[in-house]
Structure formats: structure tokens, C-alpha cells
C-alpha atoms as a PDB file:
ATOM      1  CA  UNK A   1     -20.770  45.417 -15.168  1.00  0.00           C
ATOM      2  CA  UNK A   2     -21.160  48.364 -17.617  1.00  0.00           C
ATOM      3  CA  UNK A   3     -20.007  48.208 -21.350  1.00  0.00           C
ATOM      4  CA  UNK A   4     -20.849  45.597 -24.308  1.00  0.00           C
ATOM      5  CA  UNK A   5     -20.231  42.282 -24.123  1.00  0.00           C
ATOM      6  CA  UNK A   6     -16.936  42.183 -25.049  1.00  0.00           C
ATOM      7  CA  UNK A   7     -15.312  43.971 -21.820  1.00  0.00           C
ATOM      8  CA  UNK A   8     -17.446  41.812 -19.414  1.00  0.00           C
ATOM      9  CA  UNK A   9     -16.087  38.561 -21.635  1.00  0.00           C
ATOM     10  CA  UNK A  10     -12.468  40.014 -21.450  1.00  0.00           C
ATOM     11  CA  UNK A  11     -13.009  41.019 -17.538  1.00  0.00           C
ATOM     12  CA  UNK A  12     -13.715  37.502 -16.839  1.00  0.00           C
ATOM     13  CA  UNK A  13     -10.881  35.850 -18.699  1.00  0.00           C
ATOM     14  CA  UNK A  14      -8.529  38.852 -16.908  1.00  0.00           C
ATOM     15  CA  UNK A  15      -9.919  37.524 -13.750  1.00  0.00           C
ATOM     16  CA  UNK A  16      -9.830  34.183 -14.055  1.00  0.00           C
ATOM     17  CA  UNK A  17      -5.872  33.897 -14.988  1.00  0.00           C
ATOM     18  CA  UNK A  18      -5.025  36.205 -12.706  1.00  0.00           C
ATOM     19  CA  UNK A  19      -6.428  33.497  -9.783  1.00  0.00           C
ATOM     20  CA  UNK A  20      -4.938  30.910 -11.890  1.00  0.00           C
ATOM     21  CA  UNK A  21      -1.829  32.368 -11.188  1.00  0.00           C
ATOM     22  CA  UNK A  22      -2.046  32.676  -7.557  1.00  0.00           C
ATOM     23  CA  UNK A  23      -3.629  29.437  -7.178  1.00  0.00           C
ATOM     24  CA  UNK A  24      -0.688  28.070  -8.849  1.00  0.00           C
ATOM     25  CA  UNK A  25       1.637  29.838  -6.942  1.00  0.00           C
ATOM     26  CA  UNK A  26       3.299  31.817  -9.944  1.00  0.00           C
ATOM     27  CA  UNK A  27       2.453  34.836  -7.698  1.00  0.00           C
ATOM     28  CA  UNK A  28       1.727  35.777  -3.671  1.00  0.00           C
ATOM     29  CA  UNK A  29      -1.000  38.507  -2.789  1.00  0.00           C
ATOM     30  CA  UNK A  30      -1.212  41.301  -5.385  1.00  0.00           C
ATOM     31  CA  UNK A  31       2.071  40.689  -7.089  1.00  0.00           C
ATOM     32  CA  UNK A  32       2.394  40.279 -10.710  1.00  0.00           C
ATOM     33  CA  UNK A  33      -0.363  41.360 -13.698  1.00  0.00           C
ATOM     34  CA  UNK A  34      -2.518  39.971 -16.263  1.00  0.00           C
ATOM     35  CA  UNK A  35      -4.039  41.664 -19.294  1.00  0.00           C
ATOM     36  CA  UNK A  36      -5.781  41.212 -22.825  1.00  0.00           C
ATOM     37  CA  UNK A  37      -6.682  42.904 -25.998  1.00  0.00           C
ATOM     38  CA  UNK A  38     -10.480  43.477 -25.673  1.00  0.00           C
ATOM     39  CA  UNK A  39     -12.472  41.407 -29.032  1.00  0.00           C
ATOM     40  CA  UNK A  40     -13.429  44.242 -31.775  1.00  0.00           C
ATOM     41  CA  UNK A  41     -11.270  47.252 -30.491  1.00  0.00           C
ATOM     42  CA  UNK A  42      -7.715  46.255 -30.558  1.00  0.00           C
ATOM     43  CA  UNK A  43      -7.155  49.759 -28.921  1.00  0.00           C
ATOM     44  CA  UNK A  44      -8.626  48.727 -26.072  1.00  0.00           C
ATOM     45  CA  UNK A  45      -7.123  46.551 -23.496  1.00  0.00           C
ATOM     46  CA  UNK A  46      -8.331  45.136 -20.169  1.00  0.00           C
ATOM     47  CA  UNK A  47      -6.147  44.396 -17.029  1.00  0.00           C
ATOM     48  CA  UNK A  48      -5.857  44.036 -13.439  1.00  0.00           C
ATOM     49  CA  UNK A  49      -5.992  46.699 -10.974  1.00  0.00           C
ATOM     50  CA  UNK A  50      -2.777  48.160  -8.531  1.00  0.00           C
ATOM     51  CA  UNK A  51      -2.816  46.891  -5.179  1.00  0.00           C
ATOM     52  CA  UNK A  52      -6.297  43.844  -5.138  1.00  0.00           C
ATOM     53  CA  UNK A  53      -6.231  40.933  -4.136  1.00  0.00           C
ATOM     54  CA  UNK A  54      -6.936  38.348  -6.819  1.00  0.00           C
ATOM     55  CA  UNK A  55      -9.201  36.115  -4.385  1.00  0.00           C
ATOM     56  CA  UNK A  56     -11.276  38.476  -3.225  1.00  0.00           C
ATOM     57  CA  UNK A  57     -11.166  40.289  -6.936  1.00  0.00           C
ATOM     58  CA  UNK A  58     -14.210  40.851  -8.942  1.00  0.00           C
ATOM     59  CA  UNK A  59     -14.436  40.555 -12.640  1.00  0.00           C
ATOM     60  CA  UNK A  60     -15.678  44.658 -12.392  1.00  0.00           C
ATOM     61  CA  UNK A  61     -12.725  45.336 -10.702  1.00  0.00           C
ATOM     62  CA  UNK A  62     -10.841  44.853 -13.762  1.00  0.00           C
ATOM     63  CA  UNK A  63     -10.369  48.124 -15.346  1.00  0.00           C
ATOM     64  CA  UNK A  64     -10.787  48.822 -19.517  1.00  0.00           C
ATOM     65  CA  UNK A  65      -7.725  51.031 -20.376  1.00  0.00           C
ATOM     66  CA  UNK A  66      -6.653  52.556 -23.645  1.00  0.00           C
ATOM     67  CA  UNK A  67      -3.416  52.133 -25.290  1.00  0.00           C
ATOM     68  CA  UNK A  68      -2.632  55.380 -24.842  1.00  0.00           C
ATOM     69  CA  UNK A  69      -3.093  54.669 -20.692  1.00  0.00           C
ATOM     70  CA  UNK A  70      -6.428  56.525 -20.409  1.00  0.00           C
ATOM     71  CA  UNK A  71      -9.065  54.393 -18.101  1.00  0.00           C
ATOM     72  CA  UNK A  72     -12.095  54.010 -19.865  1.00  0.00           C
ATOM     73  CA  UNK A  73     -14.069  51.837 -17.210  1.00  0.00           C
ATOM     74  CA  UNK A  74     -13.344  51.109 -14.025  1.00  0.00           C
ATOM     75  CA  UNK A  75     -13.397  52.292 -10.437  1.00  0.00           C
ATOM     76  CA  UNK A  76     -10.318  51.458  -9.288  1.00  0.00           C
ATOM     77  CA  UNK A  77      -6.481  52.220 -10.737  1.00  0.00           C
ATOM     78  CA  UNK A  78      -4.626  49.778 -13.045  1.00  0.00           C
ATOM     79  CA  UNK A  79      -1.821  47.957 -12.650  1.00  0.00           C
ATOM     80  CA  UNK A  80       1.225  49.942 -11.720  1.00  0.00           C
ATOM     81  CA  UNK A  81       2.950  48.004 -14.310  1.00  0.00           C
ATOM     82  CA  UNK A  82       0.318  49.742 -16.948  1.00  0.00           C
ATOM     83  CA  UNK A  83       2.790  51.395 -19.225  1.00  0.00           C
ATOM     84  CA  UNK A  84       4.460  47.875 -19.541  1.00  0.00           C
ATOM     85  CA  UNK A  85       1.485  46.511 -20.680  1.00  0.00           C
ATOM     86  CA  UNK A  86       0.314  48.979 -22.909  1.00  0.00           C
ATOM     87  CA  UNK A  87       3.660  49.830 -24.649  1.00  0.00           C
ATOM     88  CA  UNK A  88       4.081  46.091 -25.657  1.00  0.00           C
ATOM     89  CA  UNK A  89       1.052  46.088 -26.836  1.00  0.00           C
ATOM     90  CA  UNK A  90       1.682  48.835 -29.233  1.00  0.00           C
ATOM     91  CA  UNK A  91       4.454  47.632 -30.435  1.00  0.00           C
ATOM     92  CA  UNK A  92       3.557  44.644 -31.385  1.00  0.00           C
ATOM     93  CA  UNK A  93      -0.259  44.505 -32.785  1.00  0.00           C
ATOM     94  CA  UNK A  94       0.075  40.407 -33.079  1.00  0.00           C
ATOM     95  CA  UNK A  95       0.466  40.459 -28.960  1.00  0.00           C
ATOM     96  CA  UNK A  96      -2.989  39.720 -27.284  1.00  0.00           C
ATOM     97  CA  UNK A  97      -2.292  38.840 -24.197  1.00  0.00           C
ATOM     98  CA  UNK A  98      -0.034  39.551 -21.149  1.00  0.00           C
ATOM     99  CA  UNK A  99       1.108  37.507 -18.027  1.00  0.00           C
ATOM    100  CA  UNK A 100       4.031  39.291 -15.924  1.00  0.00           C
ATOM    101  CA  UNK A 101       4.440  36.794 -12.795  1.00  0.00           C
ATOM    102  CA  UNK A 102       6.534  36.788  -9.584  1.00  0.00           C
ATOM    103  CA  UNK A 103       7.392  32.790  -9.293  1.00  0.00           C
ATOM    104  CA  UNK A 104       9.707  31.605  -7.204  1.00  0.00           C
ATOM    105  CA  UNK A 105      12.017  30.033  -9.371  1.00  0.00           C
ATOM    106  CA  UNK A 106      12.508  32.204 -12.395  1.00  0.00           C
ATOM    107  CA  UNK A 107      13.081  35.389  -9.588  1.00  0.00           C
ATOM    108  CA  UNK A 108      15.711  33.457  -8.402  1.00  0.00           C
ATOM    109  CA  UNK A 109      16.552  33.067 -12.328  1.00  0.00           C
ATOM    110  CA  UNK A 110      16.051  36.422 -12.595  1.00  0.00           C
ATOM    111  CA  UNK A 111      17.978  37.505  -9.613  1.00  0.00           C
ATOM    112  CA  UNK A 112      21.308  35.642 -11.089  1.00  0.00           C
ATOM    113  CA  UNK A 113      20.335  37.469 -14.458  1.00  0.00           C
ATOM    114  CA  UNK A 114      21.244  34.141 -16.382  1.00  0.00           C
ATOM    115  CA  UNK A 115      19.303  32.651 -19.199  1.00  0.00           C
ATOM    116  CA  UNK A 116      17.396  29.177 -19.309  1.00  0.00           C
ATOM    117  CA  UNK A 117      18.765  27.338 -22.414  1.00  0.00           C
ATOM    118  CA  UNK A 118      16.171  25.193 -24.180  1.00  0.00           C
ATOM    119  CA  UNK A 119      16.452  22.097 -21.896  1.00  0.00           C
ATOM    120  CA  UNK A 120      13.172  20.566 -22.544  1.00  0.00           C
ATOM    121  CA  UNK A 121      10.601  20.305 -25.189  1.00  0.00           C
ATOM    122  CA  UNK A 122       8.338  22.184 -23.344  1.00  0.00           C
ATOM    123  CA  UNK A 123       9.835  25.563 -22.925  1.00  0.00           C
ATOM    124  CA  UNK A 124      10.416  25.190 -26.726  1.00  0.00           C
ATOM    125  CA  UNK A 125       7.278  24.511 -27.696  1.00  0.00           C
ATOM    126  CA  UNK A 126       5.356  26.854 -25.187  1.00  0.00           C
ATOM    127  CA  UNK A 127       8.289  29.912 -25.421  1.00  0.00           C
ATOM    128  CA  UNK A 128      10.157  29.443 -28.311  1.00  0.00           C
ATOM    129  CA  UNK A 129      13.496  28.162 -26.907  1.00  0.00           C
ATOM    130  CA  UNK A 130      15.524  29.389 -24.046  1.00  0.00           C
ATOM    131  CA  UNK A 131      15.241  32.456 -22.510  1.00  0.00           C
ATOM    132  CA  UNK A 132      17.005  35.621 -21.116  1.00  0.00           C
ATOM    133  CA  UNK A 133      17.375  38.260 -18.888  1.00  0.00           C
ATOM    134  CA  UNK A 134      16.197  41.653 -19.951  1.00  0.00           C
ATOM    135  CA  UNK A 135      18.317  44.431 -18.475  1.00  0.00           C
ATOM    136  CA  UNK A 136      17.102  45.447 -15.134  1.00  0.00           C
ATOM    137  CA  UNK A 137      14.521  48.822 -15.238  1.00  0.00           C
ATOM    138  CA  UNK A 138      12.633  50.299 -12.790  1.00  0.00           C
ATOM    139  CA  UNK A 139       9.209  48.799 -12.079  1.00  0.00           C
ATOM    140  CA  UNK A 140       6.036  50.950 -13.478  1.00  0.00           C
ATOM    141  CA  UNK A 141       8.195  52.870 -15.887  1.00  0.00           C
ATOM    142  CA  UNK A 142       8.220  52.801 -19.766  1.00  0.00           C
ATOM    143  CA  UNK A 143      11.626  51.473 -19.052  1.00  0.00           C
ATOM    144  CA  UNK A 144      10.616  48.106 -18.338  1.00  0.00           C
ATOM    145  CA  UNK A 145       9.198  47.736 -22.087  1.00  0.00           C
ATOM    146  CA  UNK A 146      11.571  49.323 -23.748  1.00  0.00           C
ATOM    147  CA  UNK A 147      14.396  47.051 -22.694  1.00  0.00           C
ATOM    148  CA  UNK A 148      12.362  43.332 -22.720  1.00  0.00           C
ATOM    149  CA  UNK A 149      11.610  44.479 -26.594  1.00  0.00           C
ATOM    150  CA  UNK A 150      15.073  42.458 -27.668  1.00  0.00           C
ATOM    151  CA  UNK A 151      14.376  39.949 -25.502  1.00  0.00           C
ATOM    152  CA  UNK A 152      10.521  38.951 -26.815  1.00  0.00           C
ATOM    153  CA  UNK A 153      11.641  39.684 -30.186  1.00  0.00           C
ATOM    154  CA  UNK A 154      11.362  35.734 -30.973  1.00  0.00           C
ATOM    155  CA  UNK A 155      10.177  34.498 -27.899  1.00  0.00           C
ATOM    156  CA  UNK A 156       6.728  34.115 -25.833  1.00  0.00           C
ATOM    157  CA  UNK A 157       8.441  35.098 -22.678  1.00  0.00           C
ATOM    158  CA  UNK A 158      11.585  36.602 -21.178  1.00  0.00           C
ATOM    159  CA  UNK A 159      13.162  37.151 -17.366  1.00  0.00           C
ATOM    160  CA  UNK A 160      12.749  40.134 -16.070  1.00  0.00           C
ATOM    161  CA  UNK A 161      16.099  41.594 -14.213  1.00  0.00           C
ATOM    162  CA  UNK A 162      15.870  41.716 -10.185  1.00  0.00           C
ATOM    163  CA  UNK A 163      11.930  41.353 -11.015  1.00  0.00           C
ATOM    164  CA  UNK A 164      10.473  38.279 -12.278  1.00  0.00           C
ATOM    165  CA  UNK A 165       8.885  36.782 -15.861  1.00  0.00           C
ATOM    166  CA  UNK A 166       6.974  38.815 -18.742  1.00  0.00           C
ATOM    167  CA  UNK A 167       5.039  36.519 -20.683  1.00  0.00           C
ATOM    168  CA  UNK A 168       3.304  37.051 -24.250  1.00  0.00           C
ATOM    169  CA  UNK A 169       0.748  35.495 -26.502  1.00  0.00           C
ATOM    170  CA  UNK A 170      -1.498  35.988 -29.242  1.00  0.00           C
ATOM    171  CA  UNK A 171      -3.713  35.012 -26.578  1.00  0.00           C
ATOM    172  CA  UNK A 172      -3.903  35.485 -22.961  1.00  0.00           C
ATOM    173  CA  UNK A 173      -4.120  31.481 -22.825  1.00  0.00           C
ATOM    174  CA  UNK A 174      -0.774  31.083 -24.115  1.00  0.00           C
ATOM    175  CA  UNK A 175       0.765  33.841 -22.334  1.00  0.00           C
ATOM    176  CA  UNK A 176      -0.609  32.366 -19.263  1.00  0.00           C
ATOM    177  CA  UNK A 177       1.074  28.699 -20.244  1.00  0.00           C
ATOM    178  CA  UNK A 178       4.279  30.485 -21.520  1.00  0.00           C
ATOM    179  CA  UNK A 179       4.663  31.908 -17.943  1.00  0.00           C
ATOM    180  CA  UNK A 180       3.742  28.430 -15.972  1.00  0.00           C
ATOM    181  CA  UNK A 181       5.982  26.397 -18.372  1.00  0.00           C
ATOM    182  CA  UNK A 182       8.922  29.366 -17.464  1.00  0.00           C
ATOM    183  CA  UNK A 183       8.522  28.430 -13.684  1.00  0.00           C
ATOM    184  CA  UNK A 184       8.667  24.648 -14.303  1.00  0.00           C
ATOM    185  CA  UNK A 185      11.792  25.242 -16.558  1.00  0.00           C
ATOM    186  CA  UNK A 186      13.628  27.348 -14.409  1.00  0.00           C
ATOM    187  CA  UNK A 187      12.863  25.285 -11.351  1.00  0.00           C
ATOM    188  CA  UNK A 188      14.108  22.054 -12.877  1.00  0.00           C
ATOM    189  CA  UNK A 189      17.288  23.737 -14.356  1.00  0.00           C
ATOM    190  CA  UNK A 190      18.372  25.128 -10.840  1.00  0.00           C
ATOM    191  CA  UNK A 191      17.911  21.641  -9.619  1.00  0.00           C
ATOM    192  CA  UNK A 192      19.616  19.879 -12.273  1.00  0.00           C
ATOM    193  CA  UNK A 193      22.825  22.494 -12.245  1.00  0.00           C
ATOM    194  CA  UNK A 194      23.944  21.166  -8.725  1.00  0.00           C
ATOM    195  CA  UNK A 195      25.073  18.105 -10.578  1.00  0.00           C
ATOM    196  CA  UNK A 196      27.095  19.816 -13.339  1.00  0.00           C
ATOM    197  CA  UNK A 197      25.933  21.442 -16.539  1.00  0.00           C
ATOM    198  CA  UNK A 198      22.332  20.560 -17.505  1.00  0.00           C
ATOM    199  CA  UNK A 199      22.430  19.255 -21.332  1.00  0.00           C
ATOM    200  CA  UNK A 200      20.423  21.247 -24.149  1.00  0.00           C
ATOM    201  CA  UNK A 201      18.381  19.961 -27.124  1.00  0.00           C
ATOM    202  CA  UNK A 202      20.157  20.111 -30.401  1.00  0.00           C
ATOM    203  CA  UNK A 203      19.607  23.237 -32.317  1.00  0.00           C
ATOM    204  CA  UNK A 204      17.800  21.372 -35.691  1.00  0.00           C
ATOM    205  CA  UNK A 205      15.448  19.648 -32.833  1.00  0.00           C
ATOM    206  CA  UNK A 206      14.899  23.106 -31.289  1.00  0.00           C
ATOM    207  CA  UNK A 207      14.032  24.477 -34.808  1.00  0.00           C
ATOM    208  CA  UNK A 208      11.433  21.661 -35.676  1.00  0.00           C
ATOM    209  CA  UNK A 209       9.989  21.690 -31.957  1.00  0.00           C
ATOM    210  CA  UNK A 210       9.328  25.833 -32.841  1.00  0.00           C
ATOM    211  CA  UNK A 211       8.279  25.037 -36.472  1.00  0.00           C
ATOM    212  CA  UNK A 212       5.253  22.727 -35.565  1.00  0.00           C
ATOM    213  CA  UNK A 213       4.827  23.976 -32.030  1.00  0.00           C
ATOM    214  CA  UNK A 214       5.244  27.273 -31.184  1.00  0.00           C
ATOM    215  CA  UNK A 215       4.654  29.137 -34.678  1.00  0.00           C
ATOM    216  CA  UNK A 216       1.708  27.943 -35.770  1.00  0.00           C
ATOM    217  CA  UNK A 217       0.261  29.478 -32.061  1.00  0.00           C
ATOM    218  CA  UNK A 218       1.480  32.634 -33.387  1.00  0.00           C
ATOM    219  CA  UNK A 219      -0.193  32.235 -36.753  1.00  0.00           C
ATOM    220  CA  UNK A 220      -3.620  32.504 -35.705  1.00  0.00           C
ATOM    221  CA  UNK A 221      -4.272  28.867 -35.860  1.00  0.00           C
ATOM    222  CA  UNK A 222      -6.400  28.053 -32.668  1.00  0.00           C
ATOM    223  CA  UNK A 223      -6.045  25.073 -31.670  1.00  0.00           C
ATOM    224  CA  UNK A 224      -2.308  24.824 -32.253  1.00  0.00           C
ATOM    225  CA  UNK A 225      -0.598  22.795 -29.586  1.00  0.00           C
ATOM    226  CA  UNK A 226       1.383  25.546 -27.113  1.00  0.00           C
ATOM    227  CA  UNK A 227       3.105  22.341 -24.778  1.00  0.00           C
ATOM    228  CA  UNK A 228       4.195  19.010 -25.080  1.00  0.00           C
ATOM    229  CA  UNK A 229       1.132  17.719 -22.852  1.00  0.00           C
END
């Protein structure tokens, strides 16, 4: 692979939660995208190409891209979803990492354009609370960013409409467990509303749960806890 250390590191990472995610089943094929700030150059960003295969994908195939959507490495195109990617990261500089998944479960979520109220600890802890539905915009455009800003404002995810989820972390790690633990939530909530409304935590639980949980991720503390496992 050609460039300093830091793009082969971030290649690898790219890779590897991108066949996380189909391996999980939180995508099928080529669908969905994953992408990180690059170590030393917050300018620089690297992410998954359009249209590969992420079990046959190669940690060169993931292309270096600047924020301002020029490729600076790579052979093959990025993401469609590229000006999604780059325009969150832009505006907002704390944002290191990006998961934007097709799961089963939140699509259908996102389908019904409802929200996912904070049921369980988890999503709390891993997203911030519940989540919504961002307005529905037209794959690959600047659109899509624009209109998930509200929605991410205080959250580490959000639905996208007729689409799927957009996840966000400091890290690509918790981006990556923000979108899993979205999946899990959704999927249990659909279950649980055939037998009547699904109870939610109490709001002074949900603050505390995002007070020792999911802020300190967000505060550059490491090895703050991002789930309830």
C-alpha cells in the first residue's frame, strides 16, 4: 500500500468494520459505508469504495479522500455516499468515524419513518437515547447530510428516511457499536409493539445512563464504556 503509516493503519480498521458489518448482517453485498478520520491529518479521511464487495475487499482498495471530496490515493472510486461522509465530517471536527448500514430492522424502522424511544440501557448508553427519522433525501447527494444534521445533533446515530441508519463516533469503534446496538433496538421494539406499547426508561435514568455512559465516549476518554455489556 502506498502512503505513511497512518493511511495503511486507517485502511485496515476501514476494512475490517466494513466485514464486521456484513458478517453481522447489518448490511448484504456492497450496501452501506464505513469511514474514518486518518491519525495526524484530520483533513484527511479514509473510506470504502462504490460498488466492492467487502469479502473479497482489500485494505488498498480503500481509498484516502479529502474533505473537500478530492481522492488522494486510491484506484478505485469512493463511496457514492462520499459527500455524506465528508460533509459530516466538516461539520463536526469531534466526529471520527462513520458507519451508514442497511439492517434489516431499522430499514423497516426507517421505512415507517418512526423513532425508537430509549427502551433499553443500551441504546442509551451506546446512542444517546432514542432515535429518529431524518427527512428522506436522495442517496449520494449533499442532501442526505444536510438534513440528518438535527437529528445527530445529540445523538451517536439517527434513521435514515426510506434508507437505513447513519452512525457517528469519535471513533470508528463506537460508530460501528452505535449502528449494531440501533439494529438490536429496533428489532426488539418491532417485536415488543405487537403486544401494545413498549415501556421507556424514565427521563432522570436516561440522563444518568448518558452522563456516565455515553459522554464521557465523546470526551476523549478511551476506554469509556459505549454499552451496557
Amino acid at each position: 500500500m502506498s502512503g505513511p503509516p497512518a493511511w495503511s493503519k486507517a485502511r485496515e480498521r476501514v476494512l475490517l468494520f466494513a466485514q464486521r458489518l456484513l458478517a453481522e448482517r447489518l448490511v448484504f453485498f456492497t450496501a452501506g459505508n464505513v469511514s474514518m478520520r486518518i491519525a495526524g491529518d484530520p483533513e484527511l479521511v479514509a473510506m470504502t469504495p462504490s460498488s466492492t464487495p467487502y469479502d473479497t475487499m482489500r485494505p488498498e482498495d480503500v481509498v484516502i479522500v479529502r474533505l473537500d471530496g478530492r481522492i488522494v490515493d486510491g484506484a478505485l472510486k469512493p463511496t457514492t455516499e462520499l459527500p455524506l461522509h465528508t460533509l459530516t465530517y466538516v461539520r463536526r471536527p469531534d466526529v471520527g468515524g462513520i458507519v451508514h448500514a442497511h439492517s434489516p430492522a431499522a430499514m423497516a424502522a426507517a421505512a415507517m419513518g418512526i423513532a425508537i424511544p430509549p427502551i433499553l440501557h443500551g441504546l442509551i448508553a451506546a446512542c444517546g437515547g432514542g432515535i429518529v427519522t431524518a427527512p428522506y433525501a436522495r442517496g449520494g447527494t449533499a442532501e442526505v447530510a444536510e438534513r440528518t444534521a438535527e437529528a445527530l445533533r445529540d445523538r451517536s446515530a439517527c434513521l435514515l428516511r426510506n434508507h437505513g441508519v447513519l452512525a457517528i463516533g469519535p471513533t470508528v469503534d463506537h460508530a460501528y457499536n452505535a449502528a449494531s446496538v440501533v439494529e438490536g433496538v429496533a428489532d426488539a421494539y418491532l417485536r415488543a409493539l405487537a403486544f401494545g406499547p413498549v415501556p421507556e426508561i424514565a427521563p432522570d435514568e436516561v440522563d444518568r445512563i448518558r452522563r456516565e455512559q455515553w459522554s464521557p465516549a465523546w470526551s476523549a476518554t478511551p476506554l469509556a464504556p459505549t454499552h451496557g455489556g
